[in-house]
C-alpha atoms as a PDB file:
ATOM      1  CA  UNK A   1       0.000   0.000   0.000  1.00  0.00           C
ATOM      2  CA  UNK A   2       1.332   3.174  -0.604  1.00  0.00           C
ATOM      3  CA  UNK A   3      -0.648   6.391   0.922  1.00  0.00           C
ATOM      4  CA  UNK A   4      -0.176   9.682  -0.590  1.00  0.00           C
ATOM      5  CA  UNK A   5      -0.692  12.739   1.450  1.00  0.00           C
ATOM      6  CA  UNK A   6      -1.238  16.447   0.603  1.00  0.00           C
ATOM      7  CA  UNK A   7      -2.848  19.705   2.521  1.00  0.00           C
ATOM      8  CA  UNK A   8      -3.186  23.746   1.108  1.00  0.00           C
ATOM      9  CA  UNK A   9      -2.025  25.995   3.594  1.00  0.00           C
ATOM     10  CA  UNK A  10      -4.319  25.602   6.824  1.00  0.00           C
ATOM     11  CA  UNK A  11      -3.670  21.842   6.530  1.00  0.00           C
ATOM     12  CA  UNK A  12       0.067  22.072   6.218  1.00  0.00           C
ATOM     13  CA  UNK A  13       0.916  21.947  10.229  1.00  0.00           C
ATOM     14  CA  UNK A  14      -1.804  18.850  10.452  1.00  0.00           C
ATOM     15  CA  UNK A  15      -0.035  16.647   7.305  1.00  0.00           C
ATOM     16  CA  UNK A  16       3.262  17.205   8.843  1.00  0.00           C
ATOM     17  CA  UNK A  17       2.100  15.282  12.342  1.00  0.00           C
ATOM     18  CA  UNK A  18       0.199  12.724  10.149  1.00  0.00           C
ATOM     19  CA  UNK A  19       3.037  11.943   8.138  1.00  0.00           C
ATOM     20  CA  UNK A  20       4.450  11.277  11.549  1.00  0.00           C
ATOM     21  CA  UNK A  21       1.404   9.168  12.813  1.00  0.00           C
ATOM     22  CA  UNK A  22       1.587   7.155   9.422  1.00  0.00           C
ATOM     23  CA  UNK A  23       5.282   6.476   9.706  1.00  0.00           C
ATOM     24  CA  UNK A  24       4.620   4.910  13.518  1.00  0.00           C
ATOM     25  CA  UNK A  25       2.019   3.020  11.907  1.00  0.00           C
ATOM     26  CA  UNK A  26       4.633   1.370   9.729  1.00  0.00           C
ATOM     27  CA  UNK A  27       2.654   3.115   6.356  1.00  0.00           C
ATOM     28  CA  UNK A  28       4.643   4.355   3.875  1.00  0.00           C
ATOM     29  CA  UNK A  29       3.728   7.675   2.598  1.00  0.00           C
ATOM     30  CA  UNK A  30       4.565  10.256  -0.365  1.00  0.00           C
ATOM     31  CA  UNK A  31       3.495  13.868   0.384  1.00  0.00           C
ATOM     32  CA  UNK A  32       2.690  15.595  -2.816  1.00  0.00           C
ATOM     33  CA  UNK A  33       3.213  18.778  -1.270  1.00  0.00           C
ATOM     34  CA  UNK A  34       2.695  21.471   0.325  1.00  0.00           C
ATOM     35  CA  UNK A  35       6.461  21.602   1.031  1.00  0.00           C
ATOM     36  CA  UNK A  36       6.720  24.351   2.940  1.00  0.00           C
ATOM     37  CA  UNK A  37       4.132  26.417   4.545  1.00  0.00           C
ATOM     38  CA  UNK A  38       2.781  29.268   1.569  1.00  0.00           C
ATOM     39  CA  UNK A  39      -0.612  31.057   2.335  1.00  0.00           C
ATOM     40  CA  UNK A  40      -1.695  31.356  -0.763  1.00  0.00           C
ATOM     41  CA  UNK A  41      -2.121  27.173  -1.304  1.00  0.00           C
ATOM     42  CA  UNK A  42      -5.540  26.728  -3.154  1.00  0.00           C
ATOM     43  CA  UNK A  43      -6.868  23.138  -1.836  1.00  0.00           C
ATOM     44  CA  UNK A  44      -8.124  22.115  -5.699  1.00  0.00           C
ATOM     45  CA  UNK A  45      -4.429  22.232  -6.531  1.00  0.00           C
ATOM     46  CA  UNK A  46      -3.214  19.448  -4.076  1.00  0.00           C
ATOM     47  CA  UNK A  47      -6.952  17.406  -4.271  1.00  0.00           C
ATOM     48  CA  UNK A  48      -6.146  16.885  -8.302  1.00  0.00           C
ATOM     49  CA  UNK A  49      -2.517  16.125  -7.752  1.00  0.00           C
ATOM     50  CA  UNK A  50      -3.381  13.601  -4.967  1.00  0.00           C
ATOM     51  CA  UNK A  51      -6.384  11.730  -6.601  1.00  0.00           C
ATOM     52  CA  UNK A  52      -4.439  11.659  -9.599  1.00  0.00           C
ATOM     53  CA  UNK A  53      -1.601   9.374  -7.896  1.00  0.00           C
ATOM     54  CA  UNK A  54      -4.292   7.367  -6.293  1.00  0.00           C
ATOM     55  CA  UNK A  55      -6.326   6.297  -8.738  1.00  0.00           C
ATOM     56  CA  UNK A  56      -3.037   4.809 -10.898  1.00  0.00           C
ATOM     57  CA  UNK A  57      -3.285   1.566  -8.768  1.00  0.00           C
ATOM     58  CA  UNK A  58      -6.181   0.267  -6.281  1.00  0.00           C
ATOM     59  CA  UNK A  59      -3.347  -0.467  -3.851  1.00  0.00           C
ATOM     60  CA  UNK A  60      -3.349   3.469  -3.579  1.00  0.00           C
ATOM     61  CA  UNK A  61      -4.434   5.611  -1.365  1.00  0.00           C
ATOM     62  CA  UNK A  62      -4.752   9.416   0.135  1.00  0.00           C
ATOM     63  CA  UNK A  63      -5.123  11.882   2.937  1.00  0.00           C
ATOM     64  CA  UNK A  64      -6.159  14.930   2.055  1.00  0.00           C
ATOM     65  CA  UNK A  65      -6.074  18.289   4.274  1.00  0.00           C
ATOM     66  CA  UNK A  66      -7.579  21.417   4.984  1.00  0.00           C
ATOM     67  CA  UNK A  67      -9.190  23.812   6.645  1.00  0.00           C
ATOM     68  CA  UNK A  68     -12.308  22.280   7.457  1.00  0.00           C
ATOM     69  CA  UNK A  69     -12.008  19.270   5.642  1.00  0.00           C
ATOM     70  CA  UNK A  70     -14.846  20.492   3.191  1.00  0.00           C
ATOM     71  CA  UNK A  71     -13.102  22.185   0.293  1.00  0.00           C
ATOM     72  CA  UNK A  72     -11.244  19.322  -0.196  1.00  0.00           C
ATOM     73  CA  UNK A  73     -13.928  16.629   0.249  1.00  0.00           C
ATOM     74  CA  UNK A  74     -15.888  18.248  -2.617  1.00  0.00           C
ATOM     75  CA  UNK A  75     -12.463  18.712  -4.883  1.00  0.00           C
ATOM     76  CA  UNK A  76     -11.345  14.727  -4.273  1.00  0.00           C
ATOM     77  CA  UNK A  77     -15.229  13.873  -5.128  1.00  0.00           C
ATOM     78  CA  UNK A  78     -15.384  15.264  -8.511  1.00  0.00           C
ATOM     79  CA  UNK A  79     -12.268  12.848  -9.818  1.00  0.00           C
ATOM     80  CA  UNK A  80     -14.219   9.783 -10.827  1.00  0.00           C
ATOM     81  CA  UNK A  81     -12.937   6.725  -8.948  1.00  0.00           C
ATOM     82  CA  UNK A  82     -12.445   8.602  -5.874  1.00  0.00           C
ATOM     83  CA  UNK A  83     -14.475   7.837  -3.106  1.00  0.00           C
ATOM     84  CA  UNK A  84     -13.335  10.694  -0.319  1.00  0.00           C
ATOM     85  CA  UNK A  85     -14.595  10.408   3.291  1.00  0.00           C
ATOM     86  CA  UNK A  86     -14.429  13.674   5.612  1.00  0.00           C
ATOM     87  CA  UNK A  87     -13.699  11.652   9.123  1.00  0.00           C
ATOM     88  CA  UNK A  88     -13.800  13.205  12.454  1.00  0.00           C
ATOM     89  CA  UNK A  89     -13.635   9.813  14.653  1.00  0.00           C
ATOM     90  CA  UNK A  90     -12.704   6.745  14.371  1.00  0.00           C
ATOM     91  CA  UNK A  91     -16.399   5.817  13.385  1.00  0.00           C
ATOM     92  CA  UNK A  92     -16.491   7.656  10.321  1.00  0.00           C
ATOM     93  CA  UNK A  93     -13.421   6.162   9.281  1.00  0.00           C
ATOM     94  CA  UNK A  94     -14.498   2.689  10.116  1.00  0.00           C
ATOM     95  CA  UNK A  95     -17.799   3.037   8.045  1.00  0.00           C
ATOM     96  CA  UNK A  96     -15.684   5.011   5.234  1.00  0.00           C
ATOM     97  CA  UNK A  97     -13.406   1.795   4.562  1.00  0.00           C
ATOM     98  CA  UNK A  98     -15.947  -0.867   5.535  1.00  0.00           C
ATOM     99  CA  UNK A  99     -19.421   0.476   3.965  1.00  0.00           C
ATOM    100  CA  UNK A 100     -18.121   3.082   1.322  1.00  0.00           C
ATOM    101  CA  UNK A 101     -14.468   1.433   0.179  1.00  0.00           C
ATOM    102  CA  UNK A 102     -13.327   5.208   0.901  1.00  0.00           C
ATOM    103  CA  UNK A 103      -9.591   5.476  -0.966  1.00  0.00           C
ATOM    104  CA  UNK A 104      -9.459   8.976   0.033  1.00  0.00           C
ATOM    105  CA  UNK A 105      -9.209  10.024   3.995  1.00  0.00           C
ATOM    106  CA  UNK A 106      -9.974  13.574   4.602  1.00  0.00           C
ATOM    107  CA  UNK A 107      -8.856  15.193   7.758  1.00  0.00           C
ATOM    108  CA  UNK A 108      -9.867  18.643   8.951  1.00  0.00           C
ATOM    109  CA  UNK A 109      -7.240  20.948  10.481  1.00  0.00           C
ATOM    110  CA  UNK A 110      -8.987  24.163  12.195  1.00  0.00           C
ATOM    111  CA  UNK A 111     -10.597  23.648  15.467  1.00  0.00           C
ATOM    112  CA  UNK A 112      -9.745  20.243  16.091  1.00  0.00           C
ATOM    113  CA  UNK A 113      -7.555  18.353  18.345  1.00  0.00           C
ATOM    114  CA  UNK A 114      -4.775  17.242  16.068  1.00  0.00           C
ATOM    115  CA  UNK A 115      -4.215  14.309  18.661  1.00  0.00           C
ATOM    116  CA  UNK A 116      -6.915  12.460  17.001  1.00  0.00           C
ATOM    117  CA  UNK A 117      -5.510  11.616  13.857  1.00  0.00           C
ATOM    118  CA  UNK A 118      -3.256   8.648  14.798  1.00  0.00           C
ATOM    119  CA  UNK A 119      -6.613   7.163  16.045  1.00  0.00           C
ATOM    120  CA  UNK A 120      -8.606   8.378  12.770  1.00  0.00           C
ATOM    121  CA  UNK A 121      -5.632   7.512  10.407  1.00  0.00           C
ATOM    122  CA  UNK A 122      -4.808   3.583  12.281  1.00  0.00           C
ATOM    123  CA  UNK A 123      -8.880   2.918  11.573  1.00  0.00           C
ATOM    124  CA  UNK A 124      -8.882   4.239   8.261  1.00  0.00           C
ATOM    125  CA  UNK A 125      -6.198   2.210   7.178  1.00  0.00           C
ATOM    126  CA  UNK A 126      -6.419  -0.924   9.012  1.00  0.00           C
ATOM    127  CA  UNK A 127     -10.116  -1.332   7.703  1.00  0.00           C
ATOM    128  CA  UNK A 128     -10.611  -3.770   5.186  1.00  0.00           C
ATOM    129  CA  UNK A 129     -13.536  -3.282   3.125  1.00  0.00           C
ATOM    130  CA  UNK A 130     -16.599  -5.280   3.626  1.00  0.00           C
ATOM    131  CA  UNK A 131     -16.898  -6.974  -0.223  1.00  0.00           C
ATOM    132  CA  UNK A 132     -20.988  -6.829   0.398  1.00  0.00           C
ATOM    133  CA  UNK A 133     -22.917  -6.852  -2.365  1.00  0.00           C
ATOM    134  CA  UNK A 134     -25.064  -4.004  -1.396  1.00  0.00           C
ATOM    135  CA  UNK A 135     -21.759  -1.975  -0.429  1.00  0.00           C
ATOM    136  CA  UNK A 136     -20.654  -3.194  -4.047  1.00  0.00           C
ATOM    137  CA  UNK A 137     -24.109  -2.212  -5.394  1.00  0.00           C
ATOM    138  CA  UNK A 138     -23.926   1.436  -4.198  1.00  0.00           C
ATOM    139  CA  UNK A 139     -20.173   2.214  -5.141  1.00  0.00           C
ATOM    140  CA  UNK A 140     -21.253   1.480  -8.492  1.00  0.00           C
ATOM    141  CA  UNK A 141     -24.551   3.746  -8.894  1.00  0.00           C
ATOM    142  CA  UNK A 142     -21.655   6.628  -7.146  1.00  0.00           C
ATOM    143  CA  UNK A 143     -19.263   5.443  -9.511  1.00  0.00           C
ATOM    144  CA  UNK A 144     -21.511   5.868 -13.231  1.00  0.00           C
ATOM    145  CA  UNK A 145     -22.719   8.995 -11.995  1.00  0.00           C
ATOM    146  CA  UNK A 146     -18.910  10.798 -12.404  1.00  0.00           C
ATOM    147  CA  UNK A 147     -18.952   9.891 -15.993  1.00  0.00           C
END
């Protein structure tokens, strides 16, 4: 597996601590940038860049962050084969891998306690998805509607 990661500029102090919380997790990850902090980052930049990489092999995935998670979320969601799931907890990330096959993990970085990744990120990524045929259903009707 090999996990891609990539903020603007509110979400550049948050990647560098998940990067951190991936490596402990024995993940290897590629950040796609920001690399250095520059306020004028537009999110839509690094969510193209990102889903991009991840959607060259199904052994890819990302982590995408900003602000509030949201500008992001709807950039990642308009590249088809990208299914990107805004997580807060470690329930949203369960449900994102399990129920949605979510390749995309997208944290938010204002006005939340950056402790919480390592818990978000270890869920996320040590989900397996569920292989249900309703789960398999649904990701296709998301799936022909990017066309």
């Amino acid at each position: 597996m090999t996990v891609f990661i990539a903020s603007d500029h509110a979400g550049f102090e948050a990647k560098e601590a998940c990067k951190l919380f991936l490596s402990d997790l024995g993940i290897s990850v590629k950040d796609l940038g920001p690399s250095s902090f520059k306020a004028n980052d537009d999110y839509p930049d690094y969510a193209k860049k990102l889903c991009k990489k991840v959607t060259e092999k199904t052994e890819h995935f990302g982590v995408l962050i900003c602000g509030s998670g949201i500008g992001m979320s709807i950039a990642a969601n308009k590249v088809p084969k990208i299914r990107a799931a805004l997580c807060l907890d470690t329930y949203s990330a369960q449900g994102a891998r399990t129920d949605d096959d979510a390749n995309v993990l997208i944290l938010r970085a204002r006005n939340f306690d950056h402790r919480r990744y390592k818990a978000i990120l270890k869920t996320f990524f040590q989900t397996p998805f569920s292989e249900e045929k309703r789960h398999k259903r649904r990701i296709a009707k998301l799936e022909s509607r990017k066309r």
